[in-house]
PDB file of N, CA and C in Angstrom:
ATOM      1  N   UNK A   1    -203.334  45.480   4.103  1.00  0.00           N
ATOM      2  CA  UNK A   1    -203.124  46.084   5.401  1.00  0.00           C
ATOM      3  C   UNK A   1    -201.852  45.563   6.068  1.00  0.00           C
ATOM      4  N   UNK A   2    -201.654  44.319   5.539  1.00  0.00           N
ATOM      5  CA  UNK A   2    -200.470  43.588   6.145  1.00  0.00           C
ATOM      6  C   UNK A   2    -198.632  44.587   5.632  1.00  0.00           C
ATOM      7  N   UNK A   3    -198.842  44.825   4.716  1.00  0.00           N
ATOM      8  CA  UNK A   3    -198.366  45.611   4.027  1.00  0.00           C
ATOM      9  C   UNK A   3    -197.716  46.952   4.594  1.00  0.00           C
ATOM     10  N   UNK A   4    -198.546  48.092   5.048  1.00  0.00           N
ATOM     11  CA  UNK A   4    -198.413  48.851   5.977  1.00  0.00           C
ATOM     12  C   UNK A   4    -198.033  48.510   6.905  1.00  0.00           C
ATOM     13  N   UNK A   5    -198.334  47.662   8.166  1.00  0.00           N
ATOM     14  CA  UNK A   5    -198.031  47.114   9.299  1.00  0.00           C
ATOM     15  C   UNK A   5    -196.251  46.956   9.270  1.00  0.00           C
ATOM     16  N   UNK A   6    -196.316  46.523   7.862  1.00  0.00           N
ATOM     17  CA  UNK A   6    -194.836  45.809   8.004  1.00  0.00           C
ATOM     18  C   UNK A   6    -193.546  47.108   7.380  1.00  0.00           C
ATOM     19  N   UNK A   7    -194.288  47.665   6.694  1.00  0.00           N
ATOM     20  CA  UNK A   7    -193.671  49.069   6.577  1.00  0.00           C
ATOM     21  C   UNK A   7    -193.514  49.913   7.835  1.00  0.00           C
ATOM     22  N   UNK A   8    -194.177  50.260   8.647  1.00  0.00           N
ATOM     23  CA  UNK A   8    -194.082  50.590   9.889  1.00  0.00           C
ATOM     24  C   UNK A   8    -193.110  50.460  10.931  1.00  0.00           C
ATOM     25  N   UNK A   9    -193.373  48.856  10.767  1.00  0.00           N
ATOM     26  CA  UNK A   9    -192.323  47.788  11.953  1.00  0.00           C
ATOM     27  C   UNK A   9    -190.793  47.917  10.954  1.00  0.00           C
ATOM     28  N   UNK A  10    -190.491  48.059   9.549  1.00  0.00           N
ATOM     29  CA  UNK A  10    -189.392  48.055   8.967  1.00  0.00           C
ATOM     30  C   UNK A  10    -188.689  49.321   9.269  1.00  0.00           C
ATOM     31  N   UNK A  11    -189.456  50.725   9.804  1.00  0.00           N
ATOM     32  CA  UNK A  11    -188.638  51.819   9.693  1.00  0.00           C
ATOM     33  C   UNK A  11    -188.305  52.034  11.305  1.00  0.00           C
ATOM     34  N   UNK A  12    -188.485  51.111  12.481  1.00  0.00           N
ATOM     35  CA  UNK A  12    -187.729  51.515  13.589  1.00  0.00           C
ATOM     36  C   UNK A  12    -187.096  50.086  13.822  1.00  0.00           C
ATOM     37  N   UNK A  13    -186.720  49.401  12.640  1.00  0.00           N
ATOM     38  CA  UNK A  13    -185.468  48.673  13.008  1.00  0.00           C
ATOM     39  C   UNK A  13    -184.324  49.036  12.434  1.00  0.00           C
ATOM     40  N   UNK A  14    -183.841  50.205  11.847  1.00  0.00           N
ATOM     41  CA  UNK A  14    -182.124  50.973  12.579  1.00  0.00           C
ATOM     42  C   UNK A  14    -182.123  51.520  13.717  1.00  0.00           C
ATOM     43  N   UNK A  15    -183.167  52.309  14.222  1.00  0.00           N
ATOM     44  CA  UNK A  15    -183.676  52.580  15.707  1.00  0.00           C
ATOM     45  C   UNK A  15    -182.778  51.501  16.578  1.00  0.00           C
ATOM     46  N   UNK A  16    -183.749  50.726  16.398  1.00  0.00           N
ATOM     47  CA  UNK A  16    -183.752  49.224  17.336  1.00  0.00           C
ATOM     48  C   UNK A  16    -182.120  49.152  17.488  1.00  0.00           C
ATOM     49  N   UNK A  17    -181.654  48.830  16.145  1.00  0.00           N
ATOM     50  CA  UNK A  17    -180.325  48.402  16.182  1.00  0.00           C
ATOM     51  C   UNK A  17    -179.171  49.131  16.688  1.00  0.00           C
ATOM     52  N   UNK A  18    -179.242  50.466  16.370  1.00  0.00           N
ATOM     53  CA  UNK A  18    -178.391  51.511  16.703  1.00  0.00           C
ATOM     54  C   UNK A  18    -178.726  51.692  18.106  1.00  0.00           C
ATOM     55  N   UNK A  19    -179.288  51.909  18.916  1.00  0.00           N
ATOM     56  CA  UNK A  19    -179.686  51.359  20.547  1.00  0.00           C
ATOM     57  C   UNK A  19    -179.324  50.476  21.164  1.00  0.00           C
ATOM     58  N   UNK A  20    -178.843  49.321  20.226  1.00  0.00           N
ATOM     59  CA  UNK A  20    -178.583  47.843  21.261  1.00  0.00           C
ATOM     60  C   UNK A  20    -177.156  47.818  20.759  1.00  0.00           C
ATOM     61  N   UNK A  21    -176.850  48.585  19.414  1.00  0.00           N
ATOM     62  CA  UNK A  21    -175.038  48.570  19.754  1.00  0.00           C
ATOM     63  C   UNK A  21    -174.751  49.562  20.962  1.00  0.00           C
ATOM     64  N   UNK A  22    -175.244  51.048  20.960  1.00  0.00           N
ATOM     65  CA  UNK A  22    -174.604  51.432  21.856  1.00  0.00           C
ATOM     66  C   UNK A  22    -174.785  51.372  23.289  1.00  0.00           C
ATOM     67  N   UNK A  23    -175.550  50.416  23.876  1.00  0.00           N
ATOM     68  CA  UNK A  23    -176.108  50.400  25.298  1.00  0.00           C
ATOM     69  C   UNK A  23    -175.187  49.036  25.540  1.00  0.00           C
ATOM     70  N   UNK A  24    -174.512  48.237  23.911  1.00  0.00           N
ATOM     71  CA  UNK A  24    -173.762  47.247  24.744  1.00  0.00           C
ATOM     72  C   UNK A  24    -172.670  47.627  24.587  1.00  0.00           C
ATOM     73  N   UNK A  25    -171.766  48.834  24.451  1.00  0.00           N
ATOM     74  CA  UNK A  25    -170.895  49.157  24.604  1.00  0.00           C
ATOM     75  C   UNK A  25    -170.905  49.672  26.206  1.00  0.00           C
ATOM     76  N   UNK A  26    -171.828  50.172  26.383  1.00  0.00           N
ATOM     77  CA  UNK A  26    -171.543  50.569  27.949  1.00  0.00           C
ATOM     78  C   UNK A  26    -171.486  49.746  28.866  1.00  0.00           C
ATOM     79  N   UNK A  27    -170.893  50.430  30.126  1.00  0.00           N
ATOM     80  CA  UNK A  27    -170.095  49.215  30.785  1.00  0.00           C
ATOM     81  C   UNK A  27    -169.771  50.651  32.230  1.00  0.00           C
ATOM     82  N   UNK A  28    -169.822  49.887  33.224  1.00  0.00           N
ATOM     83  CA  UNK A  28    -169.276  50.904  34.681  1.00  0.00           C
ATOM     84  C   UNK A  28    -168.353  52.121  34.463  1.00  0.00           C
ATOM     85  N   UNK A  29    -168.435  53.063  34.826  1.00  0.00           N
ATOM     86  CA  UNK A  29    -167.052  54.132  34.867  1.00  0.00           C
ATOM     87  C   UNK A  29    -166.796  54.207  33.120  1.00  0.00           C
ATOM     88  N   UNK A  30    -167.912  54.691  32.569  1.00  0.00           N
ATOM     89  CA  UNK A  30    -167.150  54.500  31.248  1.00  0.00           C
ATOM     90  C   UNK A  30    -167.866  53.591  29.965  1.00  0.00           C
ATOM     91  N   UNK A  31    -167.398  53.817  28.719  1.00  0.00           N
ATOM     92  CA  UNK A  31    -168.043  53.321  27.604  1.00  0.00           C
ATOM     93  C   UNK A  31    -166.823  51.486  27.704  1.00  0.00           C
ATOM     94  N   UNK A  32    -165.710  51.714  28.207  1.00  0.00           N
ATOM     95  CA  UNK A  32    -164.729  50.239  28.976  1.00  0.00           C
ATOM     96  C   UNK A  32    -164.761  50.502  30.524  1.00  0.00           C
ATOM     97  N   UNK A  33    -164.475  49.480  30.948  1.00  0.00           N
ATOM     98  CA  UNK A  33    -163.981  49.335  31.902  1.00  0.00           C
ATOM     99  C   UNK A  33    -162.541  48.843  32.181  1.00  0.00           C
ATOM    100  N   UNK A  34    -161.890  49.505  32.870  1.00  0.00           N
ATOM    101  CA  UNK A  34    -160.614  49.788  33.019  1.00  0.00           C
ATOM    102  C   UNK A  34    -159.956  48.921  34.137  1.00  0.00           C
ATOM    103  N   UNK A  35    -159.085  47.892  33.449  1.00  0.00           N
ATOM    104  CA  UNK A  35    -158.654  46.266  34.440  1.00  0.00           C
ATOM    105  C   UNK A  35    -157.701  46.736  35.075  1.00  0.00           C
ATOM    106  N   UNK A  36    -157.151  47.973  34.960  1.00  0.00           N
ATOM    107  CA  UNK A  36    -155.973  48.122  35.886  1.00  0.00           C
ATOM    108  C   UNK A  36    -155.976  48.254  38.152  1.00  0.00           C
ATOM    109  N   UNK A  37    -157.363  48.643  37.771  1.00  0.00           N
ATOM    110  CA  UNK A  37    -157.404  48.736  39.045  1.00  0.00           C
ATOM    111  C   UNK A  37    -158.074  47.875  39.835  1.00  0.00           C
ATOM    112  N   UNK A  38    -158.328  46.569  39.059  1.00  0.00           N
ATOM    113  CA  UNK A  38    -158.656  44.747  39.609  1.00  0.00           C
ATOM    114  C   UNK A  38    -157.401  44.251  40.178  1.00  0.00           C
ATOM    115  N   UNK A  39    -156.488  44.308  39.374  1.00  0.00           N
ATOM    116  CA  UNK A  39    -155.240  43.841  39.873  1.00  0.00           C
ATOM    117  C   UNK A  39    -155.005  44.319  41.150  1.00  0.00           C
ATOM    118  N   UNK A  40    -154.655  45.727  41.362  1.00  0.00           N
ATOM    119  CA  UNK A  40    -154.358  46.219  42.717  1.00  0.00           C
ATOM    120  C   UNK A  40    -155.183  45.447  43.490  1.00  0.00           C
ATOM    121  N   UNK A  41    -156.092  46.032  43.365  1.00  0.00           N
ATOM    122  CA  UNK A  41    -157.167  45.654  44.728  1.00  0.00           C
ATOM    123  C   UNK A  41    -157.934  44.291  44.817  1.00  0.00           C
ATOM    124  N   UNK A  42    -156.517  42.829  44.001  1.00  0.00           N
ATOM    125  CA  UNK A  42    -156.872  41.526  44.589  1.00  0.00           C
ATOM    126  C   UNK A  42    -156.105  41.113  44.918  1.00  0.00           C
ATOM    127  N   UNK A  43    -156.732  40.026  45.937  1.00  0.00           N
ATOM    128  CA  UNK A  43    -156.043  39.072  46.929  1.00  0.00           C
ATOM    129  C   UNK A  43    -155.223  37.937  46.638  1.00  0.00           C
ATOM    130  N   UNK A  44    -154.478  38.000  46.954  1.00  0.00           N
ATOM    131  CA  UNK A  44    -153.487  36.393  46.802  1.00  0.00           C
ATOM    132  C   UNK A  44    -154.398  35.358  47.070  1.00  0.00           C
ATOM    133  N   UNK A  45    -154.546  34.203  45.865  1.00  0.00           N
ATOM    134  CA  UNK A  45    -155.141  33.427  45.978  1.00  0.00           C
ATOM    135  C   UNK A  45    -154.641  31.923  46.761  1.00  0.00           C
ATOM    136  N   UNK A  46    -155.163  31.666  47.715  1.00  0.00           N
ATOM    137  CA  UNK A  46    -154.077  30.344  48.778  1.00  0.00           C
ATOM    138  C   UNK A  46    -153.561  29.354  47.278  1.00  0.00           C
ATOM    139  N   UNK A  47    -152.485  28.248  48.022  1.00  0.00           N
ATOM    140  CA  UNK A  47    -152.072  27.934  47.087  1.00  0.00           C
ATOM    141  C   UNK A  47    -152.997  26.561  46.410  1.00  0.00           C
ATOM    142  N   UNK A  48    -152.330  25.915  45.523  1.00  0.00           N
ATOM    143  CA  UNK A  48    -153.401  25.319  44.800  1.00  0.00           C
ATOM    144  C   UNK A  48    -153.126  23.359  45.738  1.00  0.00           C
ATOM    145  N   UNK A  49    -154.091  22.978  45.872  1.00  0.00           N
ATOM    146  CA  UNK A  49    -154.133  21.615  46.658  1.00  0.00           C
ATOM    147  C   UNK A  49    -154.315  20.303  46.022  1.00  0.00           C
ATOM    148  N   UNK A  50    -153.203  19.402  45.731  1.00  0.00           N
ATOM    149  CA  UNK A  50    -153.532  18.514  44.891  1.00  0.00           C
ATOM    150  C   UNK A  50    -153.783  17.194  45.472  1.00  0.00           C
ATOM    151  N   UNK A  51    -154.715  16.871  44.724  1.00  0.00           N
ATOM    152  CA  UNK A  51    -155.163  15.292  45.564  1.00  0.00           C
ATOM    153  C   UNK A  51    -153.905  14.284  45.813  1.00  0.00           C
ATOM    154  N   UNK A  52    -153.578  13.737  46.835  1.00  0.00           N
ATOM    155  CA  UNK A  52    -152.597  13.129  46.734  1.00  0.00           C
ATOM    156  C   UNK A  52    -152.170  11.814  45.842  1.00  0.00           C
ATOM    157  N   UNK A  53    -153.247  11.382  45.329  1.00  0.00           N
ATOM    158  CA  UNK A  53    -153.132  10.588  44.037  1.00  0.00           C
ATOM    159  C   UNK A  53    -151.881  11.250  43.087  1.00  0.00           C
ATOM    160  N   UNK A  54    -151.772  12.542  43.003  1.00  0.00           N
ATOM    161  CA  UNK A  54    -151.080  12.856  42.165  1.00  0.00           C
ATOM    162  C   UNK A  54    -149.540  13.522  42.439  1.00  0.00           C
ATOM    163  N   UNK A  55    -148.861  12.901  41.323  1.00  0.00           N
ATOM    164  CA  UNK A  55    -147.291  13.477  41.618  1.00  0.00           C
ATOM    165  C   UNK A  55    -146.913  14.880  41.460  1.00  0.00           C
ATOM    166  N   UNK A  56    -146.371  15.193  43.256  1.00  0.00           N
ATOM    167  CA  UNK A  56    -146.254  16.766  42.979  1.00  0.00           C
ATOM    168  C   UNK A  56    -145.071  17.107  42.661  1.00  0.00           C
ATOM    169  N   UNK A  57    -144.231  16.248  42.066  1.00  0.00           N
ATOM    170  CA  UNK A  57    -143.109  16.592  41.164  1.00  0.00           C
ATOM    171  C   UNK A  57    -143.381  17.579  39.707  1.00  0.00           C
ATOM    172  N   UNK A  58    -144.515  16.654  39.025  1.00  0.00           N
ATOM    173  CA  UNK A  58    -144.872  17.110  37.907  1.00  0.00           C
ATOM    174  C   UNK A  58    -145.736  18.486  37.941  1.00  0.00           C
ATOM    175  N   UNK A  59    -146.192  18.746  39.047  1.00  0.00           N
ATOM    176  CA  UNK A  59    -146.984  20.108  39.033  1.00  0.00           C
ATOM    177  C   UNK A  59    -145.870  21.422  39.152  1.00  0.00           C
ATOM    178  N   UNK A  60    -145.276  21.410  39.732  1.00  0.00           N
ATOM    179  CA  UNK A  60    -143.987  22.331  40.357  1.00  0.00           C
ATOM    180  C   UNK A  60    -143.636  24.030  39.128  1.00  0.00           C
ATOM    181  N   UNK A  61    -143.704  25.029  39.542  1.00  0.00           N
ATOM    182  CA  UNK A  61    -143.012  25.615  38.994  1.00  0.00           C
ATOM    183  C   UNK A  61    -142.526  25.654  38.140  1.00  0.00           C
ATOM    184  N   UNK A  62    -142.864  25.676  37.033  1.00  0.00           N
ATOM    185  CA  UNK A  62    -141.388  25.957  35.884  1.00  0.00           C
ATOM    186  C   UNK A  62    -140.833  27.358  35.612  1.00  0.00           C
ATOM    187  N   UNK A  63    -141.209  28.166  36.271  1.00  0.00           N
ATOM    188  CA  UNK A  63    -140.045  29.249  36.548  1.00  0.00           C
ATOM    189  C   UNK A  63    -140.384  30.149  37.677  1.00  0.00           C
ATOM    190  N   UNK A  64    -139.628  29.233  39.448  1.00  0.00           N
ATOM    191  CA  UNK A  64    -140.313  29.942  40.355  1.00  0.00           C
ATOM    192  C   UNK A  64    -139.485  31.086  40.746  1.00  0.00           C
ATOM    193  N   UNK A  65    -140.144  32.269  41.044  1.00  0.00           N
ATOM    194  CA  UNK A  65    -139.400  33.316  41.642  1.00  0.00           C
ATOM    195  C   UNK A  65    -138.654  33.395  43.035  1.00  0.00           C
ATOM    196  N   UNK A  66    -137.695  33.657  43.173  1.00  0.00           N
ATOM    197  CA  UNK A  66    -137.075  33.853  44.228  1.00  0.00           C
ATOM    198  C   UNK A  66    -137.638  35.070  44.797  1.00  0.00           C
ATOM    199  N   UNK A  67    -137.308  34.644  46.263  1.00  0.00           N
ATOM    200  CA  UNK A  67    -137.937  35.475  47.794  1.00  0.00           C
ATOM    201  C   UNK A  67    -136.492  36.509  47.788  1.00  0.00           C
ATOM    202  N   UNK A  68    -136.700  37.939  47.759  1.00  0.00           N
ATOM    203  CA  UNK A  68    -135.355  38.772  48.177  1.00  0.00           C
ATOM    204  C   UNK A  68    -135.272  38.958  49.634  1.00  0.00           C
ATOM    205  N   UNK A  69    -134.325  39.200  50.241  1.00  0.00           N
ATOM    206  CA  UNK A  69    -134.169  39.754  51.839  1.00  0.00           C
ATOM    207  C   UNK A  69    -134.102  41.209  51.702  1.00  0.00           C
ATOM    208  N   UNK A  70    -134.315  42.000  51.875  1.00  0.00           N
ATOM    209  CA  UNK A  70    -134.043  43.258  51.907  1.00  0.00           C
ATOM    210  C   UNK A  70    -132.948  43.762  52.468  1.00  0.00           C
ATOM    211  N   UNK A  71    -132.218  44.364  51.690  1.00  0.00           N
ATOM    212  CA  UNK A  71    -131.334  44.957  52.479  1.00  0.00           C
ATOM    213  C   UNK A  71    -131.094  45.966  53.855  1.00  0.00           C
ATOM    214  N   UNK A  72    -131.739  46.959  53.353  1.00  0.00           N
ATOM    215  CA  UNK A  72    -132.180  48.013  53.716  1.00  0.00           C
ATOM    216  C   UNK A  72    -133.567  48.508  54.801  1.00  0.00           C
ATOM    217  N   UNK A  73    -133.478  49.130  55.683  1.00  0.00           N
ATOM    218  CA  UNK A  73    -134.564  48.642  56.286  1.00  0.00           C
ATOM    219  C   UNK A  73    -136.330  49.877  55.572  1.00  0.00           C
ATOM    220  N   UNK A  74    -135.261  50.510  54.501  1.00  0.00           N
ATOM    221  CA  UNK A  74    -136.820  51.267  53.643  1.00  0.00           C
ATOM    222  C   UNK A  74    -136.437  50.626  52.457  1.00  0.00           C
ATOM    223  N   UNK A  75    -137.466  50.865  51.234  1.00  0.00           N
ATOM    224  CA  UNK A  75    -137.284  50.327  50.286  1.00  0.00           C
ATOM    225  C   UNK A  75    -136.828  51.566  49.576  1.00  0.00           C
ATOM    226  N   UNK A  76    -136.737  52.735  49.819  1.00  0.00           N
ATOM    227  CA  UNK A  76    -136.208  53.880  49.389  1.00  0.00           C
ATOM    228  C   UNK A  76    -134.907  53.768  48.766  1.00  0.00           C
ATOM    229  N   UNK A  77    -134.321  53.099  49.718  1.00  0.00           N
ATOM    230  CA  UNK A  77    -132.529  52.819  49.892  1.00  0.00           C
ATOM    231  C   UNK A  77    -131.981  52.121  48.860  1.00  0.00           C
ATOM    232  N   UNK A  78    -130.797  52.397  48.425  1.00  0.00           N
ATOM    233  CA  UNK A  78    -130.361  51.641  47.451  1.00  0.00           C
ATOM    234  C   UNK A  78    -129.857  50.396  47.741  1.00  0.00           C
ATOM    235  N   UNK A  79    -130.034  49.171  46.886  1.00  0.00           N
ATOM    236  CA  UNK A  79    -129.546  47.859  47.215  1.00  0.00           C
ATOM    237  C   UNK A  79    -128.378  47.354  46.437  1.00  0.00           C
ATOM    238  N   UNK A  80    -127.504  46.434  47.025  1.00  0.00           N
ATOM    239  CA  UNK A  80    -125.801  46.499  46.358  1.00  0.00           C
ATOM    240  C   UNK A  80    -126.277  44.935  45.786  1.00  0.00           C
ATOM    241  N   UNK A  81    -126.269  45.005  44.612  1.00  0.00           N
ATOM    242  CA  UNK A  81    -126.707  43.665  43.803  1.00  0.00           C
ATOM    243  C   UNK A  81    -125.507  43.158  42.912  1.00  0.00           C
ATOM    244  N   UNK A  82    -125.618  42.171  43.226  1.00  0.00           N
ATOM    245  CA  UNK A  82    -124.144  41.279  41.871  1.00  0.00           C
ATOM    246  C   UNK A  82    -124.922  41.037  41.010  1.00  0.00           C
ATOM    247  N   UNK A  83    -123.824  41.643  39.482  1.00  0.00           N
ATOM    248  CA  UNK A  83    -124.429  41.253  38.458  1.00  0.00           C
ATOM    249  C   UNK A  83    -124.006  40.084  37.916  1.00  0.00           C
ATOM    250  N   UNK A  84    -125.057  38.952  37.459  1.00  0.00           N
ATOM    251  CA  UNK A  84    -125.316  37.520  37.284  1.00  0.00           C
ATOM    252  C   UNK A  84    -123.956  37.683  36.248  1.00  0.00           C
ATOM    253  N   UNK A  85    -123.147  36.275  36.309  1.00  0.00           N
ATOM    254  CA  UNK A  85    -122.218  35.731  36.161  1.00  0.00           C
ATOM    255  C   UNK A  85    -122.247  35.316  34.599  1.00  0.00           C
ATOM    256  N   UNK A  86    -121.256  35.794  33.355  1.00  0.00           N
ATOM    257  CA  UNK A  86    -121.825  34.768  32.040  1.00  0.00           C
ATOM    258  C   UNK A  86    -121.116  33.301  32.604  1.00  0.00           C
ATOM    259  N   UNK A  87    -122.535  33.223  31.251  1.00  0.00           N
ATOM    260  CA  UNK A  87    -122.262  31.331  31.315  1.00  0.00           C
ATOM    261  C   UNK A  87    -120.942  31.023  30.474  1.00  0.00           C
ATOM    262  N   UNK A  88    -121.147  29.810  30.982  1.00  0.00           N
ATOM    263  CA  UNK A  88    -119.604  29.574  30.601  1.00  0.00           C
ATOM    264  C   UNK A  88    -119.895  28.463  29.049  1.00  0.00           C
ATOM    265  N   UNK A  89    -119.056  29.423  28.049  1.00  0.00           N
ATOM    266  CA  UNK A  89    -119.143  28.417  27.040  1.00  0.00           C
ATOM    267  C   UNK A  89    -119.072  26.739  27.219  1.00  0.00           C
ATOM    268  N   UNK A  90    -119.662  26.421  26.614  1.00  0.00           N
ATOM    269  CA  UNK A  90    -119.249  24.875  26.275  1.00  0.00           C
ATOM    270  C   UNK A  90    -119.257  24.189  27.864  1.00  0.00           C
ATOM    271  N   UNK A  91    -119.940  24.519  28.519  1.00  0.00           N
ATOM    272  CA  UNK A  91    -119.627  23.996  29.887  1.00  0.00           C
ATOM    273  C   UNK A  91    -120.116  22.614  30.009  1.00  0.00           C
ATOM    274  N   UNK A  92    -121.138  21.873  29.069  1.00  0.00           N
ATOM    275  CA  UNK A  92    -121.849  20.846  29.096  1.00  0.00           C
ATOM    276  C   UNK A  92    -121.035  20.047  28.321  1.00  0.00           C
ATOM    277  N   UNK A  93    -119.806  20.541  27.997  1.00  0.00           N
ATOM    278  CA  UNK A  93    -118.712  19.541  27.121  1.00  0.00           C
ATOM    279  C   UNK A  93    -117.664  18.693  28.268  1.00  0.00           C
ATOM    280  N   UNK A  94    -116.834  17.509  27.713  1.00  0.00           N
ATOM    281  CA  UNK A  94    -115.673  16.973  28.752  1.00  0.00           C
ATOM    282  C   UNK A  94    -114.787  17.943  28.805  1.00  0.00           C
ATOM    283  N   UNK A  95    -114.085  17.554  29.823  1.00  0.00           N
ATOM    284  CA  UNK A  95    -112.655  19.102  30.144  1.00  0.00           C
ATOM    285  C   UNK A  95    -111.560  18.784  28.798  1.00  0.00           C
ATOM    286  N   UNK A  96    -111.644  18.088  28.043  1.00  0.00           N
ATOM    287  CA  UNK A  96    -110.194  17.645  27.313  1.00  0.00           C
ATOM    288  C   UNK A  96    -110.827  17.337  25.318  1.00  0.00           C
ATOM    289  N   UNK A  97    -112.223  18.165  25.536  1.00  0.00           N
ATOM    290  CA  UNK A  97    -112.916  17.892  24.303  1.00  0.00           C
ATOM    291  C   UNK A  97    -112.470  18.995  23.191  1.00  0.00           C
ATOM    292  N   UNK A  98    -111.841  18.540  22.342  1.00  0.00           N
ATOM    293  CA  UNK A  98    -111.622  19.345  21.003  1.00  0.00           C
ATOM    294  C   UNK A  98    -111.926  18.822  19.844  1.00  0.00           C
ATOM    295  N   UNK A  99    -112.737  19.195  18.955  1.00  0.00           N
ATOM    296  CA  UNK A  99    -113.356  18.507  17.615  1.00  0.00           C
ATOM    297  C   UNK A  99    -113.274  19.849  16.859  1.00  0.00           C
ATOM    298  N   UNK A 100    -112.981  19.533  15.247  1.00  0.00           N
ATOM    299  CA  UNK A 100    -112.442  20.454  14.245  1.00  0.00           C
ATOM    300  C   UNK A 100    -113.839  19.788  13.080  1.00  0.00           C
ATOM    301  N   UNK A 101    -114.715  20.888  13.148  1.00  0.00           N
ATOM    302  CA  UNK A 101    -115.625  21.218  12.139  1.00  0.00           C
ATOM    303  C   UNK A 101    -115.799  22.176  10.862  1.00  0.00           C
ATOM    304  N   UNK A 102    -115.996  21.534   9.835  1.00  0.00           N
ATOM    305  CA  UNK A 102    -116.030  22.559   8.434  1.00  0.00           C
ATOM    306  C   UNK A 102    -116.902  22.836   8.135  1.00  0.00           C
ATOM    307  N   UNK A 103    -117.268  23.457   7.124  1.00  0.00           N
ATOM    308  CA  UNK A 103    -118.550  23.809   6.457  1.00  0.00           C
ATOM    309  C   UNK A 103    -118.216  24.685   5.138  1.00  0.00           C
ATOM    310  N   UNK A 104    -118.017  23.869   4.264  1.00  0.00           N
ATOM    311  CA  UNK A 104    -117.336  24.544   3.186  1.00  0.00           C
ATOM    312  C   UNK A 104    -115.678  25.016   3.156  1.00  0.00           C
ATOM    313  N   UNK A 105    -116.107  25.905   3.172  1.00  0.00           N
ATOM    314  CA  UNK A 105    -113.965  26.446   2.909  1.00  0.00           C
ATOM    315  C   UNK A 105    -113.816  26.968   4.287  1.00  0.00           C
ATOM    316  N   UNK A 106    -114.836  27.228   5.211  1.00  0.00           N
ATOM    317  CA  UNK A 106    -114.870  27.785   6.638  1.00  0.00           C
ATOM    318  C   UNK A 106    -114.621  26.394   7.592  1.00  0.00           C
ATOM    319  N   UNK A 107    -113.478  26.174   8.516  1.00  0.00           N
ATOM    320  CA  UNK A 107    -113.560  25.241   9.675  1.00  0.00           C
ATOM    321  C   UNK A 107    -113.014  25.900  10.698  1.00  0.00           C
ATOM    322  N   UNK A 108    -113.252  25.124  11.774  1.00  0.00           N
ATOM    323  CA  UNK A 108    -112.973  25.931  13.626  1.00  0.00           C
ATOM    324  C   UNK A 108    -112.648  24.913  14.257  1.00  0.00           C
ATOM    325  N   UNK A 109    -112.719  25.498  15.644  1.00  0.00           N
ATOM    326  CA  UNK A 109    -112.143  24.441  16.444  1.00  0.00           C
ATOM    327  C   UNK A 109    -113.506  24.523  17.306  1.00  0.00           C
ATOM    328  N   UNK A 110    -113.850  23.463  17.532  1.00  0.00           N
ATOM    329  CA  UNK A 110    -114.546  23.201  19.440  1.00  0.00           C
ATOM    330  C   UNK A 110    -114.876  22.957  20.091  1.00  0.00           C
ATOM    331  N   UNK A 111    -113.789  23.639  21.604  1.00  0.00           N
ATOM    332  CA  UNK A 111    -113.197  23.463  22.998  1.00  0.00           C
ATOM    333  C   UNK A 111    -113.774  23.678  23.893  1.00  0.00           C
ATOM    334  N   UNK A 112    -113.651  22.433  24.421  1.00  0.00           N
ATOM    335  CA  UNK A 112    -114.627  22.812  26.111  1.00  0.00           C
ATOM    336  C   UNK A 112    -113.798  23.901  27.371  1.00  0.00           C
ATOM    337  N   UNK A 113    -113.677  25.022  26.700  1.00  0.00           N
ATOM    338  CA  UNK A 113    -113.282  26.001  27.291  1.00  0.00           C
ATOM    339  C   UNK A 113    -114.055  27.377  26.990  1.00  0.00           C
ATOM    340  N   UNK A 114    -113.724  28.439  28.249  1.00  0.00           N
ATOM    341  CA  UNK A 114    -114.529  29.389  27.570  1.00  0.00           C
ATOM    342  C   UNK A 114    -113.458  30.368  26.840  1.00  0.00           C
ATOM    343  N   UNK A 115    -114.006  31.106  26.235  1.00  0.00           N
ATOM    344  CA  UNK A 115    -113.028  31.864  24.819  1.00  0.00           C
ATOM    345  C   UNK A 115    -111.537  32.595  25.884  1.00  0.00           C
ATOM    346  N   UNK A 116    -112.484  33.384  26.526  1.00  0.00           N
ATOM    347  CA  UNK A 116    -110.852  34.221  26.993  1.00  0.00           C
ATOM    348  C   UNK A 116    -109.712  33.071  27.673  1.00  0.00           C
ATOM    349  N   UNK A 117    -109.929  32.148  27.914  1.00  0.00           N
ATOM    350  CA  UNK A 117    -108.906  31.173  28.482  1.00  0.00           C
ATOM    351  C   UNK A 117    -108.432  30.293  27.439  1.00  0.00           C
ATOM    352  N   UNK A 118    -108.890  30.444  26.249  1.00  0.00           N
ATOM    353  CA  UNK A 118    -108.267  29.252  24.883  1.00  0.00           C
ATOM    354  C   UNK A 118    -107.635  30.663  23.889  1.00  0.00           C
ATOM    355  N   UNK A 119    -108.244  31.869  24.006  1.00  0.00           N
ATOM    356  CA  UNK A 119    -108.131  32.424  22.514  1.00  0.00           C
ATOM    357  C   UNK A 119    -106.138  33.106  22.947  1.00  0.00           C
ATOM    358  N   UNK A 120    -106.241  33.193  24.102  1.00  0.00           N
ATOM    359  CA  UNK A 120    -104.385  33.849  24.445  1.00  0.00           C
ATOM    360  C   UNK A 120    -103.609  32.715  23.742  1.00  0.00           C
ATOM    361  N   UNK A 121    -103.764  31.427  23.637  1.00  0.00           N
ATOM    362  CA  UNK A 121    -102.981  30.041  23.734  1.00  0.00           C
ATOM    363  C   UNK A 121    -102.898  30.298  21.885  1.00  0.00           C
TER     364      UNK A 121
END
């Protein structure tokens, strides 16, 4: 009799299973729920408060954004922006540094200058 019983209970477990995958796929608004519209509609979180035991040197930003002024008094309007400056070669070199490097049958020069002010000379 045990036998039957268990034949029974064996043929509504794909039932079972196929039911509890798809009821845990569901989810609000949908078989997902869609994170785009969490973002909008949250709040700036205050800023973060550190016990003063600790150095707030080491907590700081490592890449903080700058605050813009607006130009313009809509944001419609176009804004007159300078475009960022190149870096200047070799700028972390002395002003009077020249060293001549090879590498096989290939060698160069280099000058703590940036190219358009050494390459005319």
């Amino acid at each position: 009799m045990s036998s039957v019983l268990e034949q029974r209970a064996l043929k509504w477990i794909p039932l079972a299973l196929a039911a509890a995958v798809t009821l845990a796929g569901c989810a609000r608004d949908g078989y997902y729920h869609d994170r785009n519209l969490d973002y909008t509609e949250a709040a700036p979180a205050p800023p973060l408060v550190l016990p003063e035991t600790r150095n707030t040197q080491r907590y700081q930003d490592a890449m903080p954004v700058p605050q813009i002024a607006l130009q313009g008094s809509q944001l419609d309007e176009p804004a007159e922006i300078e475009p960022p400056q190149p870096l200047a070669i070799g700028g972390g070199l002395e002003p009077e540094y020249v060293e001549r490097r090879q590498v096989g049958d290939q060698s160069w020069l280099v000058v703590a200058a940036d190219p358009g002010t050494v390459w005319p000379q």
